[in-house]
Protein backbone atom coordinates (compact mmCIF):
# COMPACT_ATOMS: atom_id res chain seq x y z
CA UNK A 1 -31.36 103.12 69.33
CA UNK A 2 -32.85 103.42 65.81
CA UNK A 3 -29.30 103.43 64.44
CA UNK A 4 -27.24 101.54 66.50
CA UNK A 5 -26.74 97.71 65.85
CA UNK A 6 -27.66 95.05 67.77
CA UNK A 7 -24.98 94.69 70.50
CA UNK A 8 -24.85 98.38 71.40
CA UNK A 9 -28.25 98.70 71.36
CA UNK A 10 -28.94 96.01 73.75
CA UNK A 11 -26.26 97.20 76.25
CA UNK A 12 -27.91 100.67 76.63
CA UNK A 13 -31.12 99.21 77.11
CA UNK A 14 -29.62 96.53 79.70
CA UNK A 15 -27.86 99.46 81.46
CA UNK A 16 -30.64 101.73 81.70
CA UNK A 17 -32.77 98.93 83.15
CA UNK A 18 -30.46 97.91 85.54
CA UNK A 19 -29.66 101.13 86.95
CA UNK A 20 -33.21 101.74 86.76
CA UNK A 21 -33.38 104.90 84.44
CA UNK A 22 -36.14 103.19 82.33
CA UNK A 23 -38.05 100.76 84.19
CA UNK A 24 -39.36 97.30 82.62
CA UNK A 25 -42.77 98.47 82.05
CA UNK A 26 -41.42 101.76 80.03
CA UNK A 27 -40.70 98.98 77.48
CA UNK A 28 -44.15 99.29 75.76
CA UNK A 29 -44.18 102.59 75.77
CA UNK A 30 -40.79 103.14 74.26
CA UNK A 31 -41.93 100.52 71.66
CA UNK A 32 -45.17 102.45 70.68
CA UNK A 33 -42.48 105.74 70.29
CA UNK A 34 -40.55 103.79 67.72
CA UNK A 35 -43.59 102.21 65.78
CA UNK A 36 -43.92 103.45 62.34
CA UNK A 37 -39.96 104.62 62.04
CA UNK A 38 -37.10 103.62 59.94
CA UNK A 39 -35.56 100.99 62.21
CA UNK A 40 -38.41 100.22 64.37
CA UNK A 41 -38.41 96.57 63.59
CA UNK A 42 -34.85 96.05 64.82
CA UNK A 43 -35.68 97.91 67.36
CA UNK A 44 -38.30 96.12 69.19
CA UNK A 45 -35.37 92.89 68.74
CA UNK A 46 -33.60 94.77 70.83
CA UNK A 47 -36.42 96.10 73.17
CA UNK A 48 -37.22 91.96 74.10
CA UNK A 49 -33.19 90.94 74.36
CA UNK A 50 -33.12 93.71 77.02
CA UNK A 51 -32.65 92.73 80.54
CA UNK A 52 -32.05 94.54 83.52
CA UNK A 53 -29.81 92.17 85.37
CA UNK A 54 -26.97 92.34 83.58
CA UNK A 55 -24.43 94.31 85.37
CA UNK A 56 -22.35 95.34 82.59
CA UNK A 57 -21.82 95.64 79.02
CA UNK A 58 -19.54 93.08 79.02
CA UNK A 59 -22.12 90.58 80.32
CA UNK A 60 -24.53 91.94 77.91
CA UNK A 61 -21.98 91.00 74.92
CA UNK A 62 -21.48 87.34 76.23
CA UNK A 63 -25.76 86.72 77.08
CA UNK A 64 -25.87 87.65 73.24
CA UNK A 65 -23.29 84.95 72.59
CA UNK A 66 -24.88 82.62 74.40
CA UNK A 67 -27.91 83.08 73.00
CA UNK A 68 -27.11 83.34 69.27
CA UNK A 69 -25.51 80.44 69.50
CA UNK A 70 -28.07 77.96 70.90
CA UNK A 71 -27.09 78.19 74.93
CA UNK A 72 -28.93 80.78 76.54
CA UNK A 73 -28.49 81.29 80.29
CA UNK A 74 -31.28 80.10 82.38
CA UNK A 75 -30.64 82.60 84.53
CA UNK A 76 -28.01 85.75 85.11
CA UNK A 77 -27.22 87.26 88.64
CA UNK A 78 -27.16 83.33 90.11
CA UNK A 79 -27.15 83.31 93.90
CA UNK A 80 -24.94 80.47 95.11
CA UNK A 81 -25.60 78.94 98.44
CA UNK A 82 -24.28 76.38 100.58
CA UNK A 83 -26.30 74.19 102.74
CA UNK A 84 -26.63 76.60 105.63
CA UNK A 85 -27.80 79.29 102.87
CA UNK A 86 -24.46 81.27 103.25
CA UNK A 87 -24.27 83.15 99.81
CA UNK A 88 -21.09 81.64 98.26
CA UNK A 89 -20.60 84.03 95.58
CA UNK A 90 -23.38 85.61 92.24
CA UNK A 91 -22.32 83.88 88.70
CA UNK A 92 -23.28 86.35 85.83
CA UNK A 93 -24.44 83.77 83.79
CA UNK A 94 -25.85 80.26 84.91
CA UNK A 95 -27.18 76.89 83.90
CA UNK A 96 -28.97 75.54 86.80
CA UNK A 97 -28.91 71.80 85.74
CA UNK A 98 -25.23 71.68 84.47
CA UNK A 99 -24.02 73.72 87.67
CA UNK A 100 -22.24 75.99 85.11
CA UNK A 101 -21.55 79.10 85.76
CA UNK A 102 -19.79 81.92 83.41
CA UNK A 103 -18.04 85.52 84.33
CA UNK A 104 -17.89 88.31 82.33
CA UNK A 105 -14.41 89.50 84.00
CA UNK A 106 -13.76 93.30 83.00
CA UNK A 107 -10.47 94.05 83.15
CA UNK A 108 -11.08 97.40 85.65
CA UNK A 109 -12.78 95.44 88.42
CA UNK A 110 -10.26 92.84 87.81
CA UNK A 111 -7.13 94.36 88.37
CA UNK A 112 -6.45 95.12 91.74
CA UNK A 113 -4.62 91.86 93.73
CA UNK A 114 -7.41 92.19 96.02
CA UNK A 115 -9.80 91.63 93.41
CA UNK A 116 -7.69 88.78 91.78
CA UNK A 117 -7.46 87.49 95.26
CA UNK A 118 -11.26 87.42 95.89
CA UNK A 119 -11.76 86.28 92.26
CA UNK A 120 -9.74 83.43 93.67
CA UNK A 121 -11.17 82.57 96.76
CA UNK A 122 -14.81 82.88 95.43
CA UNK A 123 -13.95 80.68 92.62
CA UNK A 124 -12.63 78.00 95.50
CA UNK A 125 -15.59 77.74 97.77
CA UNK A 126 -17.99 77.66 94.61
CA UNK A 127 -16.03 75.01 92.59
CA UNK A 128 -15.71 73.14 96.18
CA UNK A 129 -19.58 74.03 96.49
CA UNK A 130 -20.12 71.66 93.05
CA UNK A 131 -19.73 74.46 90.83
CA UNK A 132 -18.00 74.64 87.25
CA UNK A 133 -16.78 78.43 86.48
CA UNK A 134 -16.17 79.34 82.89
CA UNK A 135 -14.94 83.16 82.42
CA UNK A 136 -14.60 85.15 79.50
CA UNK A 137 -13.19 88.35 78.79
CA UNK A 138 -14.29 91.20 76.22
CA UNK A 139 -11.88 89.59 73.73
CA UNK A 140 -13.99 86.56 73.70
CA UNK A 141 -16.91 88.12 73.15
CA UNK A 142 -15.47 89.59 69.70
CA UNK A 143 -15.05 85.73 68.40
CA UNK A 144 -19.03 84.85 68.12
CA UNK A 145 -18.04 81.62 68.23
CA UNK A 146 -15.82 81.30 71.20
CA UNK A 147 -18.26 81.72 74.29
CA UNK A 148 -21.33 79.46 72.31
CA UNK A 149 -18.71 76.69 71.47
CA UNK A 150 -16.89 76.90 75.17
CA UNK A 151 -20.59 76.69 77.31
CA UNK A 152 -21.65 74.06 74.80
CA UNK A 153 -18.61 71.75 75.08
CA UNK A 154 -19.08 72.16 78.85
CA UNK A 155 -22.94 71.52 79.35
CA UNK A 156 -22.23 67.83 77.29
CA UNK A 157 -19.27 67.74 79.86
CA UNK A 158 -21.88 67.38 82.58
């Protein structure tokens, strides 16, 4: 982690939180480790962008996006319900206010026609729900501009 740039970095960290090989409260402790060594200071960057609910790297990459460019995510892992509480579907990455929400769609849990099919259907009932969907690919995430510039043009689209 001393080494490795920003992006990388922060998707280890992310993936060892969420699959719970280093727990939120290790983060100190890994911090004190690193105090005092060449690359510490980018480091403990990287130690505060960490976040254990991102389910991917992929969703890492687009957070960062987000964030570097002035829209973070209120929140990631966004429950969806409908009036009777029945879970509609979990957006990635959410505005609340805008009722945005944006995928991370990996092309391996993408590719079956089931999954295209329940893509489908659980873009439907949230869209019927109120819901805008926004989705963006790993390609996107290798344009920093693409992902900021698409979520901002649809949060003034309110």
């Amino acid at each position: 982690m001393l080494r490795a740039r920003r992006f990388p970095a922060v998707c280890v960290l992310d993936s060892a939180l969420n699959q719970r090989i280093l727990a939120e409260n290790d983060l100190p402790l890994v911090l004190a480790h690193l105090t005092g060594r060449r690359g510490a200071v980018a480091a403990r960057g990287y130690l505060a962008e960490a976040d254990g609910r991102a389910q991917s790297p992929l969703e890492t990459r687009a957070r960062l996006r987000c964030v570097d460019g002035g829209v973070p995510p209120d929140v990631l892992q966004l429950p969806v319900r409908d009036e009777d509480g029945y879970l509609l579907g979990v957006g990635d990455l959410g505005w609340r206010r805008a009722r945005l929400i944006a995928e991370a769609d990996g092309r391996a849990p993408h590719l079956t026609p089931e999954a295209v099919y329940a893509d489908r259907f659980r873009q439907n009932r949230l869209v019927n729900a109120g819901w805008r969907i926004l989705r963006f690919t790993w390609s996107d995430t290798q344009r920093p501009d693409y992902i900021p510039q698409t979520v901002k043009h649809a949060l003034k689209r309110r």
